[in-house]
Protein backbone atom coordinates (compact mmCIF):
# COMPACT_ATOMS: atom_id res chain seq x y z
CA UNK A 1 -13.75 10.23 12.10
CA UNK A 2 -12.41 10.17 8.59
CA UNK A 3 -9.98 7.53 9.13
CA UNK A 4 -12.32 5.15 10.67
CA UNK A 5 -14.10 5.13 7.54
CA UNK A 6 -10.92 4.58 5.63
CA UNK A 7 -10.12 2.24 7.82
CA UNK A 8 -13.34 -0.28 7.33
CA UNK A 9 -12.79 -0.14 3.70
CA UNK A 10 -12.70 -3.35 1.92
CA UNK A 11 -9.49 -4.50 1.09
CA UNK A 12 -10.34 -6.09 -2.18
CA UNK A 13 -11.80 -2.90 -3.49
CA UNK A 14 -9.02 -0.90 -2.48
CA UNK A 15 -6.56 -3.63 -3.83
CA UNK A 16 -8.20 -2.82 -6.88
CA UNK A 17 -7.98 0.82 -7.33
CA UNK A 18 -4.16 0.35 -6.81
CA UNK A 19 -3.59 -1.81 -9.24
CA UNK A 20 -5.84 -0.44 -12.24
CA UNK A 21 -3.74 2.69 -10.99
CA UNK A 22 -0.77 0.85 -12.00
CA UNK A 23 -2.42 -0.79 -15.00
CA UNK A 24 -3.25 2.39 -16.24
CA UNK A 25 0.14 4.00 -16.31
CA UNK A 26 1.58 1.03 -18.14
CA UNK A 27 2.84 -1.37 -15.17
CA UNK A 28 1.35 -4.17 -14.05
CA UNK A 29 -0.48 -6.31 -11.36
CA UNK A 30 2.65 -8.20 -10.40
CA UNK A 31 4.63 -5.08 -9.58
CA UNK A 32 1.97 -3.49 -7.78
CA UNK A 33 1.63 -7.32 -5.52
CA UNK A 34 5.68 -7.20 -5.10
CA UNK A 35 5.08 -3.60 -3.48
CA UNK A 36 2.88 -4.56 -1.38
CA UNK A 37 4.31 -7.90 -0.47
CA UNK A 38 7.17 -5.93 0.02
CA UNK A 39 5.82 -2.76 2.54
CA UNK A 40 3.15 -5.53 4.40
CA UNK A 41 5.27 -9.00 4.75
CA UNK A 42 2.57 -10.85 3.30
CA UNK A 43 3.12 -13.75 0.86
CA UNK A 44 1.01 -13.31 -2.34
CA UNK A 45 -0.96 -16.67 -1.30
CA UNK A 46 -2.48 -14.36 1.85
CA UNK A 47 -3.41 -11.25 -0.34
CA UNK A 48 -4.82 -14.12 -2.80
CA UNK A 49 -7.08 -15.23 0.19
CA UNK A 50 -7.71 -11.49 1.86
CA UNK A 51 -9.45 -10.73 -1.67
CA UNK A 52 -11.83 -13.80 -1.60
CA UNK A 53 -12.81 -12.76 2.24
CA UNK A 54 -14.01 -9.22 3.50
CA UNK A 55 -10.97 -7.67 5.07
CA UNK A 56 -10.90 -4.55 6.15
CA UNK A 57 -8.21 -1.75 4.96
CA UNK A 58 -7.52 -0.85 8.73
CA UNK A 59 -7.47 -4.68 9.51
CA UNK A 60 -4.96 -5.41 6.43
CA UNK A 61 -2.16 -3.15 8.15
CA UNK A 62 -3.02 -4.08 11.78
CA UNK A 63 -2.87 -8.11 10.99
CA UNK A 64 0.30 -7.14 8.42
CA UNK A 65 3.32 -10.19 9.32
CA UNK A 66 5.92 -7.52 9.04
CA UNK A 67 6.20 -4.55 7.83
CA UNK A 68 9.16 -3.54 6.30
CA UNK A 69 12.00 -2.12 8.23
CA UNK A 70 12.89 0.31 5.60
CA UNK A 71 9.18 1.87 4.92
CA UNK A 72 10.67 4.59 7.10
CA UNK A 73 12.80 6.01 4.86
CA UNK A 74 9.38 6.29 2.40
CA UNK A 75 9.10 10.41 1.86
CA UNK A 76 7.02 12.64 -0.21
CA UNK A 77 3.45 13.88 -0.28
CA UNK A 78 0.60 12.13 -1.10
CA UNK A 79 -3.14 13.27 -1.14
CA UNK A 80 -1.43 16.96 -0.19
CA UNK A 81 0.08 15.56 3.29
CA UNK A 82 3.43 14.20 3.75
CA UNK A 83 3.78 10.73 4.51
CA UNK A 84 6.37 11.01 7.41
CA UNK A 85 4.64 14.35 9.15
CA UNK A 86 1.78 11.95 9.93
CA UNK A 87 1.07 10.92 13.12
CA UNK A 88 -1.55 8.68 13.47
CA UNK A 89 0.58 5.34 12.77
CA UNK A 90 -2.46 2.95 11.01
CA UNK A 91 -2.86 6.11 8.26
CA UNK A 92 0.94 6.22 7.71
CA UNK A 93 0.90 2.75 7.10
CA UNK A 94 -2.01 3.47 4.75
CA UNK A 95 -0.31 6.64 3.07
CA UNK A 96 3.22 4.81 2.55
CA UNK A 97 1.57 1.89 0.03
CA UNK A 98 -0.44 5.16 -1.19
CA UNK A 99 2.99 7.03 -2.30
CA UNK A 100 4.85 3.22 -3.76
CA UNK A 101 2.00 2.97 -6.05
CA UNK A 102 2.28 6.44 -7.04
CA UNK A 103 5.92 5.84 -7.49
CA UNK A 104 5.31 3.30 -9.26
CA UNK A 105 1.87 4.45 -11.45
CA UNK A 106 5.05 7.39 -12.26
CA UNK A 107 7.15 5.18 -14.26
CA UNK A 108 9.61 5.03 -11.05
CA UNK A 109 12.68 1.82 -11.15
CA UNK A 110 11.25 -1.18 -8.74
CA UNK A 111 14.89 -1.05 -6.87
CA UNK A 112 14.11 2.28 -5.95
CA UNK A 113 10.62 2.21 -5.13
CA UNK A 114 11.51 -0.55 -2.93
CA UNK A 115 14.29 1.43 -1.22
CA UNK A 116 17.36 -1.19 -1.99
């Protein structure tokens, strides 16, 4: 029941709390936008327009273009789990863009949060 409450989120809000986590740690808006561009297939002219609209977190991922090939190879733990032990697919999808921001927020190289 957790996750469906996760999952109906707003987008913009949560969009928010990832990048002021960036912000915070001394990297900025337009990294945290080319991670998620990156994981989701989005262009940044559809986030632009999902944060002027209420989107849901859960519908962000479902409605994503295409996700990224290599967000499998995405490992570590975040929020005490790790990312590739879970199951449900929708909260993994969740959890990965969790663990690049915290990557990131970490002072981690963009090449290698983005797997190249």
């Amino acid at each position: 029941m957790e996750n469906n409450k996760v999952y109906g989120m707003d987008f913009s809000k949560i969009y928010q709390l990832l990048v002021n986590k960036a912000l915070r740690k001394g990297r900025t808006k337009e990294e945290a936008d080319e991670i998620i561009r990156w994981l989701t297939g989005y262009s940044q002219a559809e986030i632009e327009d999902m944060l002027e609209k209420p989107t849901s977190y859960g519908d962000f991922f479902r409605n994503a273009p295409e996700l990224n090939e290599n967000r499998h190879l995405i490992k570590g733990v975040v929020c005490g789990v790790r990312v590739e032990d879970i199951e449900e697919p929708l909260m993994r999808e969740i959890r990965y863009l969790d663990k690049l921001i915290d990557e990131l927020a970490k002072g981690k190289a963009m090449d290698k949060i983005l797997r190249k």
